[in-house]
N, C-alpha and C. Protein backbone atom coordinates (compact mmCIF):
# COMPACT_ATOMS: atom_id res chain seq x y z
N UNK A 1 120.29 126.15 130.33
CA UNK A 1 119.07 125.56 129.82
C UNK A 1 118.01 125.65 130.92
N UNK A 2 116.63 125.92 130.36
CA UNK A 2 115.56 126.42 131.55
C UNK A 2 115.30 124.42 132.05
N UNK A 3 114.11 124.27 132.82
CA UNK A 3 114.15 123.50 134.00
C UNK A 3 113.05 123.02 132.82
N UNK A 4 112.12 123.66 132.48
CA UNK A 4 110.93 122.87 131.01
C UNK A 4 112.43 122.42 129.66
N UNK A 5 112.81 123.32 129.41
CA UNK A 5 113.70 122.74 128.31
C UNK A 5 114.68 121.37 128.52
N UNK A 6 114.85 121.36 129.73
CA UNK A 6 115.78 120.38 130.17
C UNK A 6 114.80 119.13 130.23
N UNK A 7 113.40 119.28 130.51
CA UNK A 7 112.60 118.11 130.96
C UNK A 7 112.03 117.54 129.71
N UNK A 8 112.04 118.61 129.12
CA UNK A 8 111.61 118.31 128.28
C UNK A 8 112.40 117.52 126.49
N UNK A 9 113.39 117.96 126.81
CA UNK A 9 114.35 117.08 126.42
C UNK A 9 114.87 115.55 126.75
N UNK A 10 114.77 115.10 127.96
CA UNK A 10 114.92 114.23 128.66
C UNK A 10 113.33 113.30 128.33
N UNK A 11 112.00 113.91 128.63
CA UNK A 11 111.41 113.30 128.14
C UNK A 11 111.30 112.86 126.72
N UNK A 12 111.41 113.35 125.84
CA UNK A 12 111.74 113.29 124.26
C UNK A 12 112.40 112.20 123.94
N UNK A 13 113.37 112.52 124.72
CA UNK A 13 114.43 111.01 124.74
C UNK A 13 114.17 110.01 125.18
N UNK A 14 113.52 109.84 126.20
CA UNK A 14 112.27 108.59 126.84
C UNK A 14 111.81 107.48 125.94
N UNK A 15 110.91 108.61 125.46
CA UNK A 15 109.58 108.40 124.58
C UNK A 15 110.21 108.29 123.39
N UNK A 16 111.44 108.36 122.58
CA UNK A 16 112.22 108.18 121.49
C UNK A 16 112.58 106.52 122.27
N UNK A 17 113.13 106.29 123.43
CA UNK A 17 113.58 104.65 123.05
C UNK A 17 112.60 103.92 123.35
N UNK A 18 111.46 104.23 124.68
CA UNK A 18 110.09 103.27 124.45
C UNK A 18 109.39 103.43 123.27
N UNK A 19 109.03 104.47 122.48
CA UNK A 19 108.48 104.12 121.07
C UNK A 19 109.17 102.97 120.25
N UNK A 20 110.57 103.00 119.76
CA UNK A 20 111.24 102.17 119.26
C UNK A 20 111.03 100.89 120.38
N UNK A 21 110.81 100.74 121.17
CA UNK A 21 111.01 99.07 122.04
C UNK A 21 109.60 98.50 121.75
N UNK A 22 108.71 99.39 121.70
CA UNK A 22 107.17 98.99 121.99
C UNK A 22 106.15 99.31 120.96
N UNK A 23 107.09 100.02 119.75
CA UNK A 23 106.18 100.70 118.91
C UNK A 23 104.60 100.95 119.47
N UNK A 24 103.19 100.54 118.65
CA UNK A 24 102.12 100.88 118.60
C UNK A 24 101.57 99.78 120.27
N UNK A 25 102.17 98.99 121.12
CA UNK A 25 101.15 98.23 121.89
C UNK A 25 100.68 99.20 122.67
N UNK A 26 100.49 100.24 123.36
CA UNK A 26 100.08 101.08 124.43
C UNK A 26 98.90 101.11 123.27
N UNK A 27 98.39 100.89 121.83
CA UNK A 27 97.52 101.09 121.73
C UNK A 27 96.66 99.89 120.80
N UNK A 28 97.27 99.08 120.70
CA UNK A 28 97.06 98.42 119.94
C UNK A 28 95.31 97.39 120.40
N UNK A 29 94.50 97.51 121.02
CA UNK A 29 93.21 96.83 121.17
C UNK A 29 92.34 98.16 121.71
N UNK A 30 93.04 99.45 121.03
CA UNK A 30 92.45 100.54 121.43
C UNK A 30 91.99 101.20 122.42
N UNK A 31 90.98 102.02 122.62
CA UNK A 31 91.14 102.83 123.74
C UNK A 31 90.64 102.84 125.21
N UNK A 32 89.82 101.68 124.76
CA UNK A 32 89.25 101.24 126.38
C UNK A 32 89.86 100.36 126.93
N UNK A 33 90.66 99.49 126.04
CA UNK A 33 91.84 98.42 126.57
C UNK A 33 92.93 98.46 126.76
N UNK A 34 93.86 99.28 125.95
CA UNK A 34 95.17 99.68 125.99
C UNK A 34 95.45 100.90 126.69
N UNK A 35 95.30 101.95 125.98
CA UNK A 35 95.92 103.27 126.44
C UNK A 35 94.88 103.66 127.66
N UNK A 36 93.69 103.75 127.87
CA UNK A 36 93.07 103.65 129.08
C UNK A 36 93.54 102.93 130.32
N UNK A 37 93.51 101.92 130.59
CA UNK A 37 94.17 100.97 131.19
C UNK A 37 95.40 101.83 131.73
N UNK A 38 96.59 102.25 130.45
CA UNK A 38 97.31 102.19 131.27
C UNK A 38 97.40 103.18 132.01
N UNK A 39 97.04 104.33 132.14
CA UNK A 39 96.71 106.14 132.30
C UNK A 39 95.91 105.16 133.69
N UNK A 40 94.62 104.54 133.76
CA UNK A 40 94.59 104.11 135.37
C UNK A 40 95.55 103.57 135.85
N UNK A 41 96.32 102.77 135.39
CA UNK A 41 96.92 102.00 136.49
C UNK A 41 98.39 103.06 137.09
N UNK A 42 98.58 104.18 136.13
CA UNK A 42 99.68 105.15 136.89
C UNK A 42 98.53 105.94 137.22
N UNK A 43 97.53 106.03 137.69
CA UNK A 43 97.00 106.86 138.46
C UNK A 43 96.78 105.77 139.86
N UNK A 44 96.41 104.74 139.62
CA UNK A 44 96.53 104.03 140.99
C UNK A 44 97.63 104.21 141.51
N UNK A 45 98.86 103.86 140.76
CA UNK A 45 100.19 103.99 141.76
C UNK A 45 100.41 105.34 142.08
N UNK A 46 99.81 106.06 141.40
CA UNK A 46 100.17 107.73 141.90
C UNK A 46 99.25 107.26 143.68
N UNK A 47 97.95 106.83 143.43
CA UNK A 47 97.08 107.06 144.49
C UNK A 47 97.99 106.08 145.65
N UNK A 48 98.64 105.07 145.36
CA UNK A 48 99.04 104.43 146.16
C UNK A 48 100.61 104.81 146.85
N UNK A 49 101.49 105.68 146.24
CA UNK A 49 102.32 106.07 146.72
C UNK A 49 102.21 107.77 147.82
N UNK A 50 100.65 108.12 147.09
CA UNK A 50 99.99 109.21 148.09
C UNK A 50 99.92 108.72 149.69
N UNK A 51 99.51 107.20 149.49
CA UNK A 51 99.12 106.95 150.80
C UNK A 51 100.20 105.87 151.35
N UNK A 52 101.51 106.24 151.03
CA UNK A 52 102.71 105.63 151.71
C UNK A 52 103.24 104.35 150.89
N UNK A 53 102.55 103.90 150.18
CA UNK A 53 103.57 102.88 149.39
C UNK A 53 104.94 102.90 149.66
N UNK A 54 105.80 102.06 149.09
CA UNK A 54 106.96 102.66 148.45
C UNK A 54 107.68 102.65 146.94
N UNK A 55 108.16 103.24 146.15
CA UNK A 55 108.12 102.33 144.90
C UNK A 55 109.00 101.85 144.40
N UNK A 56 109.21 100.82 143.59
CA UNK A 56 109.87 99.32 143.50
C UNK A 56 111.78 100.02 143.31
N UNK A 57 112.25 98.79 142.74
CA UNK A 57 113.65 99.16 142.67
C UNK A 57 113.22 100.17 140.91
N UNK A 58 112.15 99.14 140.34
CA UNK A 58 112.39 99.99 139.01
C UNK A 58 111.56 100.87 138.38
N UNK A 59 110.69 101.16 139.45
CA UNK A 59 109.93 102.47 139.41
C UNK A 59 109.34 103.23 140.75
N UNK A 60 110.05 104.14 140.62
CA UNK A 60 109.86 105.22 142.01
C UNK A 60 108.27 106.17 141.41
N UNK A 61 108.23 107.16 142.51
CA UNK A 61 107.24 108.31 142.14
C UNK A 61 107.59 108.71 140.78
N UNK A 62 108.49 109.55 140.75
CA UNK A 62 109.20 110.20 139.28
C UNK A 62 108.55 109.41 137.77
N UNK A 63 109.27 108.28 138.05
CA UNK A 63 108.87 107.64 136.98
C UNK A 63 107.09 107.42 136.88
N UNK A 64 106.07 107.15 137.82
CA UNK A 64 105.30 106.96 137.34
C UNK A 64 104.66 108.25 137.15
N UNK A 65 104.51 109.17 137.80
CA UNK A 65 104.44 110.69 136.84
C UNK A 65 104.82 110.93 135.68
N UNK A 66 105.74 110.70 135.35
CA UNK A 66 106.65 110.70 134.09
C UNK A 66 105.72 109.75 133.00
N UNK A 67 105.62 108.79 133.28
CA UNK A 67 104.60 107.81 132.50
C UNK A 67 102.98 108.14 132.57
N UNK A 68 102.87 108.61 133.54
CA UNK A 68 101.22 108.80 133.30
C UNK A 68 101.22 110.33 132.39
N UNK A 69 102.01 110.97 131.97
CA UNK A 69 102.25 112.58 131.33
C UNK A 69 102.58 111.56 130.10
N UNK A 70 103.02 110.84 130.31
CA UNK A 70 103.35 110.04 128.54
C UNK A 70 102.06 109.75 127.85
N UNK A 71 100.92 108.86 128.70
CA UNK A 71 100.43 107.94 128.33
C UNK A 71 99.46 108.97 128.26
N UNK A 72 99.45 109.92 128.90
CA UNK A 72 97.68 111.23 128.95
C UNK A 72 98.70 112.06 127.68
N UNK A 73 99.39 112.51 126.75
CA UNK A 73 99.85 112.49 125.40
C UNK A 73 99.20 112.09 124.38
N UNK A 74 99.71 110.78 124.64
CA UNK A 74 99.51 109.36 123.65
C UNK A 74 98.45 109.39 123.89
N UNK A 75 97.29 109.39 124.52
CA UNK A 75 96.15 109.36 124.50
C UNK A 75 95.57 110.42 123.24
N UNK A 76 96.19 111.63 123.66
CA UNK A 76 95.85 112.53 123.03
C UNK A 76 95.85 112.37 121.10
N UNK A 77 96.62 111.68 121.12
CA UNK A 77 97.45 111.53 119.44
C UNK A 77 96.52 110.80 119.30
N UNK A 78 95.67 109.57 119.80
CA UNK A 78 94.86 108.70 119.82
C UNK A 78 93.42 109.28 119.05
N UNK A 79 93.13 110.01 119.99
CA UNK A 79 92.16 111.01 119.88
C UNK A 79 91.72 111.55 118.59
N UNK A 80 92.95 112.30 118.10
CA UNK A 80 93.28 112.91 116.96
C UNK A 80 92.71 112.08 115.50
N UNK A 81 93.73 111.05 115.72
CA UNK A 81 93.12 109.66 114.95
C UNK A 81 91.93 109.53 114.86
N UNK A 82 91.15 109.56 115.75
CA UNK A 82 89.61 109.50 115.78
C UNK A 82 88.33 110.23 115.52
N UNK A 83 89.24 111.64 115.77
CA UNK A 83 88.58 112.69 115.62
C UNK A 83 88.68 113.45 114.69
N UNK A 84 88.31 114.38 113.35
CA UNK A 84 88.80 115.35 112.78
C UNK A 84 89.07 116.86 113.08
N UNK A 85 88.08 116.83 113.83
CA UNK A 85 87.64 117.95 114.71
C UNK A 85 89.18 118.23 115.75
N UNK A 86 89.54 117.23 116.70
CA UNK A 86 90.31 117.27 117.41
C UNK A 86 91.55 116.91 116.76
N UNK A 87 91.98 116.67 115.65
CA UNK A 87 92.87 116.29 114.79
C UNK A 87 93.25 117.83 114.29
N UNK A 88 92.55 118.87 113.79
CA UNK A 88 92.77 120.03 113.73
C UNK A 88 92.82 120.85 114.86
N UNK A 89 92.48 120.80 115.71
CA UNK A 89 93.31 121.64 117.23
C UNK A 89 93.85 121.27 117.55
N UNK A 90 94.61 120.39 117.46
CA UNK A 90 95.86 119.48 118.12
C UNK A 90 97.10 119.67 117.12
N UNK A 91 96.95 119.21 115.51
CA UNK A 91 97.88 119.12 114.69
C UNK A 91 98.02 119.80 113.57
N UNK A 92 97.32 120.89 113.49
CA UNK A 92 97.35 121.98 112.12
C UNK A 92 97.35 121.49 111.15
N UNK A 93 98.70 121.28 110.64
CA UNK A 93 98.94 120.57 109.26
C UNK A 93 99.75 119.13 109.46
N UNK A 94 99.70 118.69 110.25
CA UNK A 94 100.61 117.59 110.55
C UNK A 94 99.59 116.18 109.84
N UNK A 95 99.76 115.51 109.15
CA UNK A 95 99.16 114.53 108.53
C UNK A 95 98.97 113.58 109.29
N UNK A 96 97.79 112.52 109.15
CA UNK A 96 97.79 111.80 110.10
C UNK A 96 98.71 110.30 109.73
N UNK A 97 98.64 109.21 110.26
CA UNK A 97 97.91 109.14 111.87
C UNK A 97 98.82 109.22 112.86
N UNK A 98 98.15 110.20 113.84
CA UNK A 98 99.37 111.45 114.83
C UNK A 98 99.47 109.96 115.89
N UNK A 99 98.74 109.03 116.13
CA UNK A 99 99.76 108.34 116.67
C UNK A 99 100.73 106.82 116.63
N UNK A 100 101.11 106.76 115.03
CA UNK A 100 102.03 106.45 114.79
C UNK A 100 103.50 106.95 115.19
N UNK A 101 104.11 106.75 115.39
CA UNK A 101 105.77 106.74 115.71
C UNK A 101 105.75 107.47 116.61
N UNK A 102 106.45 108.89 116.17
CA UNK A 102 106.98 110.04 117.43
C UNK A 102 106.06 111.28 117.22
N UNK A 103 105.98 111.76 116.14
CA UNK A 103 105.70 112.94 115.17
C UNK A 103 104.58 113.63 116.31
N UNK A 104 103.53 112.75 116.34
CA UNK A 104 102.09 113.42 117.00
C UNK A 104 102.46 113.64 118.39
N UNK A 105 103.30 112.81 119.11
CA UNK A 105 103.06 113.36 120.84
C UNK A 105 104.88 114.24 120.74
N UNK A 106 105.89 114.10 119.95
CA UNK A 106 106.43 115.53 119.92
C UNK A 106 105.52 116.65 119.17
N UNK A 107 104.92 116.96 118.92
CA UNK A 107 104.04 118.07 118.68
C UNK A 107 103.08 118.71 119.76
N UNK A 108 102.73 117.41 120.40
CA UNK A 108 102.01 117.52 121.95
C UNK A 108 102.92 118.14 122.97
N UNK A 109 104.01 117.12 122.94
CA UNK A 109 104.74 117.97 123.73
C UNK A 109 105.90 119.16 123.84
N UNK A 110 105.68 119.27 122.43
CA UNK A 110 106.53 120.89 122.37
C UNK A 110 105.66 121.91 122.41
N UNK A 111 104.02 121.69 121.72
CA UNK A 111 103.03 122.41 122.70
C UNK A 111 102.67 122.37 124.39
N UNK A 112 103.01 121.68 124.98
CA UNK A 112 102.67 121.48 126.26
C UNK A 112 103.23 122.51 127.29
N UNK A 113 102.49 123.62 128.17
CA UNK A 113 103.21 124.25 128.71
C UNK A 113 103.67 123.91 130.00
N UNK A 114 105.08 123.64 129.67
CA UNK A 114 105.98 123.64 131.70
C UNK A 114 106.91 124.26 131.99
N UNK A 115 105.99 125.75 132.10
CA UNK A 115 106.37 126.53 132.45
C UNK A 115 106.12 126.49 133.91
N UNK A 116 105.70 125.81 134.61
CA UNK A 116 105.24 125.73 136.48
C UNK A 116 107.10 125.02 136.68
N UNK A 117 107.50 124.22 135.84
CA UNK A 117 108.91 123.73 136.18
C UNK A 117 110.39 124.70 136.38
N UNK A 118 109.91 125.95 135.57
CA UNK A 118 110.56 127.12 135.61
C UNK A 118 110.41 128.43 136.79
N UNK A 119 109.44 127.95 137.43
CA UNK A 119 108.27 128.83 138.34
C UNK A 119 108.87 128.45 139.51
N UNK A 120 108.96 130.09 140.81
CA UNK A 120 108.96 129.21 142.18
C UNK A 120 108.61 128.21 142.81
N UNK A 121 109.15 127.73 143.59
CA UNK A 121 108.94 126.33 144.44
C UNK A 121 107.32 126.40 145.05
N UNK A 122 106.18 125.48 144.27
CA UNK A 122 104.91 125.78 144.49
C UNK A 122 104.67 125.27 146.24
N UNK A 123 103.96 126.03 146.73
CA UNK A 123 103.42 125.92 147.97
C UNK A 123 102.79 124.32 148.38
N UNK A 124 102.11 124.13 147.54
CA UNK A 124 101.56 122.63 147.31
C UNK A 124 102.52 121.78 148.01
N UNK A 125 101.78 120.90 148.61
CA UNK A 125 102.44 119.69 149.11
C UNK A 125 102.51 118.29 147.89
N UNK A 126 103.37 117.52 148.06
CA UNK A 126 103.27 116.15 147.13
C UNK A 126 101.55 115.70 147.28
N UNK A 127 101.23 115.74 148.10
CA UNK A 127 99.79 115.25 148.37
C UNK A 127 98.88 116.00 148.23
N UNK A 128 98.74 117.29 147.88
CA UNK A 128 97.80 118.26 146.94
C UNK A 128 97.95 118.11 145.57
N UNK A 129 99.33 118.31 145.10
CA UNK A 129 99.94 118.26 143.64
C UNK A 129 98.96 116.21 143.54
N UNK A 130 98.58 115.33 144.13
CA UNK A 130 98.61 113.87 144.24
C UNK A 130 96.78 114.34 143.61
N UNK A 131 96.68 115.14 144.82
CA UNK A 131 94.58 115.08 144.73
C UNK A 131 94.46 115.52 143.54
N UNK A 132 95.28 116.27 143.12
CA UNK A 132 94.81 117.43 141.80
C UNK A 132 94.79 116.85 140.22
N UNK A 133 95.76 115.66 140.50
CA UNK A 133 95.99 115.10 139.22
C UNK A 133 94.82 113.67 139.36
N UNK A 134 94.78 113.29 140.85
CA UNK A 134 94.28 112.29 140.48
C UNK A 134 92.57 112.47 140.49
N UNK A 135 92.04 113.80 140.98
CA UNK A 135 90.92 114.47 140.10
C UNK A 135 90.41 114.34 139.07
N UNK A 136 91.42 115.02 138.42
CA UNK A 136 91.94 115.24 136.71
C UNK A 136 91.45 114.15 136.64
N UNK A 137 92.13 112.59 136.72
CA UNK A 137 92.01 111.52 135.94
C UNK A 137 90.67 111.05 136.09
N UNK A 138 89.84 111.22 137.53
CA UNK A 138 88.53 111.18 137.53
C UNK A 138 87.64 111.64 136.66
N UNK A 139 87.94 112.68 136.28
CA UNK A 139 87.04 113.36 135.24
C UNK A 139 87.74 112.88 133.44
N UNK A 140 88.40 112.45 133.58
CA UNK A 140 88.92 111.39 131.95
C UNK A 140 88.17 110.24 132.82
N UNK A 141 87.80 109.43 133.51
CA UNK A 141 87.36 108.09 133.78
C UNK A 141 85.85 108.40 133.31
N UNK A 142 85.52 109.30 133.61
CA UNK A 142 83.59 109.73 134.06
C UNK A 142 83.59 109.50 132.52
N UNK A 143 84.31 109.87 131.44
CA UNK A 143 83.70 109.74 130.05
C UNK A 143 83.22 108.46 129.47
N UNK A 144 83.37 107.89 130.38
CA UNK A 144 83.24 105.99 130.25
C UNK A 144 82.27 105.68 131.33
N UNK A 145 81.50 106.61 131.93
CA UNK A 145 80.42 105.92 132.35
C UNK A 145 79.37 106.53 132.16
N UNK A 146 78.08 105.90 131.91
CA UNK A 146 76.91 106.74 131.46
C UNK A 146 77.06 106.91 129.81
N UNK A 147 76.38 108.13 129.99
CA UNK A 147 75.91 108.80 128.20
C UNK A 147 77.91 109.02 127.71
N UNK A 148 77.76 108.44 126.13
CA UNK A 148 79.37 108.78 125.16
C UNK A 148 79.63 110.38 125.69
N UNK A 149 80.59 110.36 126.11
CA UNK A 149 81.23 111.76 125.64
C UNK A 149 81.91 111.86 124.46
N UNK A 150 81.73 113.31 124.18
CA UNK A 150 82.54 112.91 122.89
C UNK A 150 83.77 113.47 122.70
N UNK A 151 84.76 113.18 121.62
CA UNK A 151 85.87 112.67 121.88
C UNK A 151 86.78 114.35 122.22
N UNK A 152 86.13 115.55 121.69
CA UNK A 152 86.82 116.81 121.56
C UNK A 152 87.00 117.08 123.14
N UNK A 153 85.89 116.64 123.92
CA UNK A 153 85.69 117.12 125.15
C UNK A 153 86.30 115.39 126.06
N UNK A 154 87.04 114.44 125.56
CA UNK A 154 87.45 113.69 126.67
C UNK A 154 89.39 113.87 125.94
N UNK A 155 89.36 114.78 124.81
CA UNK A 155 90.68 115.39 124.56
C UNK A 155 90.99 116.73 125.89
N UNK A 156 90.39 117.07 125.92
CA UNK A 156 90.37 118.54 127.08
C UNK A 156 90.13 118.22 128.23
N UNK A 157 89.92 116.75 128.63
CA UNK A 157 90.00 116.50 129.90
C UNK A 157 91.58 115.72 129.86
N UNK A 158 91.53 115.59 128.95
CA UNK A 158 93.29 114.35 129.15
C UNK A 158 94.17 115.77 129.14
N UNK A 159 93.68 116.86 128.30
CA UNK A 159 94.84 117.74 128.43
C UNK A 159 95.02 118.49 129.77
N UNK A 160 93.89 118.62 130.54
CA UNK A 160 93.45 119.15 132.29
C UNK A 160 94.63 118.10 132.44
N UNK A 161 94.41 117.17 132.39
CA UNK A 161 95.05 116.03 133.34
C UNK A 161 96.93 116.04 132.99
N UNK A 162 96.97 116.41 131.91
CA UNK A 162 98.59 116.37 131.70
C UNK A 162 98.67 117.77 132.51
N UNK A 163 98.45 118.95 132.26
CA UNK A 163 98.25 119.88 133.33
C UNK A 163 99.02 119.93 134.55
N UNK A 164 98.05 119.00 134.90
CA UNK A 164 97.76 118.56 136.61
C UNK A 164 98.83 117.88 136.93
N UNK A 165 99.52 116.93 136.07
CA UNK A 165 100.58 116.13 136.01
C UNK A 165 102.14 117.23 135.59
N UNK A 166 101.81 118.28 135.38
CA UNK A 166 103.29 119.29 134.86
C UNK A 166 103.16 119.46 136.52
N UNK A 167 102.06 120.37 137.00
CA UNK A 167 101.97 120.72 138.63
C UNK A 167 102.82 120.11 138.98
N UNK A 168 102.37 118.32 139.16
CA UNK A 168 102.97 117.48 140.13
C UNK A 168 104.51 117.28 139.98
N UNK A 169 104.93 117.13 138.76
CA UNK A 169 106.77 117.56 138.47
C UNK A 169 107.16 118.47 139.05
N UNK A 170 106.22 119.73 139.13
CA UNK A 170 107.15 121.09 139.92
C UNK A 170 107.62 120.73 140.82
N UNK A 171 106.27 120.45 141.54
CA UNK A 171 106.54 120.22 143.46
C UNK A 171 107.55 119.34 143.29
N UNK A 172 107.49 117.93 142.52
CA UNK A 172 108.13 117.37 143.06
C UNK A 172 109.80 117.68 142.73
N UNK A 173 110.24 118.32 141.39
CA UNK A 173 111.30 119.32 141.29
C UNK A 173 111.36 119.62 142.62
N UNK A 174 110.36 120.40 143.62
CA UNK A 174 111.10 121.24 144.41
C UNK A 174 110.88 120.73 145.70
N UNK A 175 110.03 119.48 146.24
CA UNK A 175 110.21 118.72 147.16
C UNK A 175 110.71 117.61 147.32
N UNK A 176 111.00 116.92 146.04
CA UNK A 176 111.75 115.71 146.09
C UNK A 176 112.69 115.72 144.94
N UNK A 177 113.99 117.04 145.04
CA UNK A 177 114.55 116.90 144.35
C UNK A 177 115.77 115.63 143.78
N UNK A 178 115.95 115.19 145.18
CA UNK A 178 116.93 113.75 143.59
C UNK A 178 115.72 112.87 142.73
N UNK A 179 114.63 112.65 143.58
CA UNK A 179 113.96 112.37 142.06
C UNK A 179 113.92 112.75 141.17
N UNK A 180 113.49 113.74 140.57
CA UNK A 180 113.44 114.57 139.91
C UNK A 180 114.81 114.67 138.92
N UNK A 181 116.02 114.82 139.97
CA UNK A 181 117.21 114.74 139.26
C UNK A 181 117.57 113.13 138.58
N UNK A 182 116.79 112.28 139.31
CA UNK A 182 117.01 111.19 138.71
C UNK A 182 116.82 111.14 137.48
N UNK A 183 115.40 111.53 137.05
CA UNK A 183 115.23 111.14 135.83
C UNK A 183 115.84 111.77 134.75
N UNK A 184 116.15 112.90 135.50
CA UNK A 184 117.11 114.16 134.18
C UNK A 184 118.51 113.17 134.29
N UNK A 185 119.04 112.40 135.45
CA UNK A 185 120.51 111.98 135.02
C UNK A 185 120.09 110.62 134.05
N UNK A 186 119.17 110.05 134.08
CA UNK A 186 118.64 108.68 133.33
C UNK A 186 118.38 109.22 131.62
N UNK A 187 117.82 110.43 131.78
CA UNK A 187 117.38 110.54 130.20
C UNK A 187 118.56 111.82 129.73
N UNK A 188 119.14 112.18 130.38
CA UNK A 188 119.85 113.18 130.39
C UNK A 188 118.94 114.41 129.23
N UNK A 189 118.85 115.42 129.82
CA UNK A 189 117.64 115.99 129.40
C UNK A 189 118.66 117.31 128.51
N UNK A 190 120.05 117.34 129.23
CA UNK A 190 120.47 118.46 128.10
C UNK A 190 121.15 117.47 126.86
N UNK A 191 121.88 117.96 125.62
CA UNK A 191 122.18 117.28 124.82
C UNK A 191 123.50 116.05 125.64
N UNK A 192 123.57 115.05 125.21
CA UNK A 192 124.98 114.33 125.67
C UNK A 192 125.99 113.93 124.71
């Protein structure tokens, strides 16, 4: 099994038992309160484990990468909901509303390419793969200040930003591999 198929399995399975634990709250007072919110606050801990943190017993680096690639998704399905426009580049024929249950962010993420997880060991340091994503999230924040952006173009910045966030799995695949293996032995990413 390739190194995206495996992760991607493992994530699936994730996001299959937090959907069922938590159903709709990541969005439930919508998008400037819920799912916003939480996409910053794993970008703070991304920013804060850049600059030496350490992270807790029940969430390391891994995991909050892992969660901020969830929640910049789920954002996305959000979107969809909102948008028609972005509801048809995202979901073809998939009926809405894409973010109810599982349906809309497995569609996200069986479109999502991680293929960089299959790719040589990137040159990037943890702390380039760190600037690049937490960029990314700068430019999803900027849509909230000043003049509305609108929603097709703060969909294509969340998708930059999941992106930026596959990057940061490589490296860390290939610089901090038991993380990495952690989360594949936690979600077990091939079938079990």
């Amino acid at each position: 099994m390739s190194a995206a198929s495996e992760f991607r399995a493992g994530l699936r399975r994730l996001h299959a038992e937090k959907d069922t634990a938590y159903r709709t709250a990541w969005k439930r007072r919508g998008e400037l309160l819920s799912v916003l919110p939480n996409i910053a606050r794993k970008a703070d801990r991304l920013e804060s484990a850049g600059a030496g943190a350490p992270g807790t017993r029940d969430e390391d680096l891994m995991d909050t990468v892992v969660d901020l690639l969830v929640y910049t998704l789920k954002y996305q399905t959000l979107l969809g909901d909102q948008d028609p426009a972005v509801a048809a580049h995202l979901f073809d024929q998939l009926p809405p509303p894409y973010s109810d249950g599982r349906q809309g962010f497995e569609v996200l993420l069986d479109g999502l390419d991680l293929s960089p997880l299959d790719e040589p060991p990137f040159t990037a340091s943890a702390a380039e793969a760190t600037t690049e994503v937490l960029t990314a999230f700068q430019r999803v924040e900027s849509c909230f200040t000043g003049n509305a952006v609108p929603a097709g173009e703060r969909q294509r910045r969340a998708a930059e930003l999941a992106a930026a966030v596959v990057r940061m799995l490589a490296v860390l695949r290939h610089k901090k591999p038991s993380l990495y293996q952690g989360f594949l032995d936690r979600w077990g990413g091939g079938d079990r």
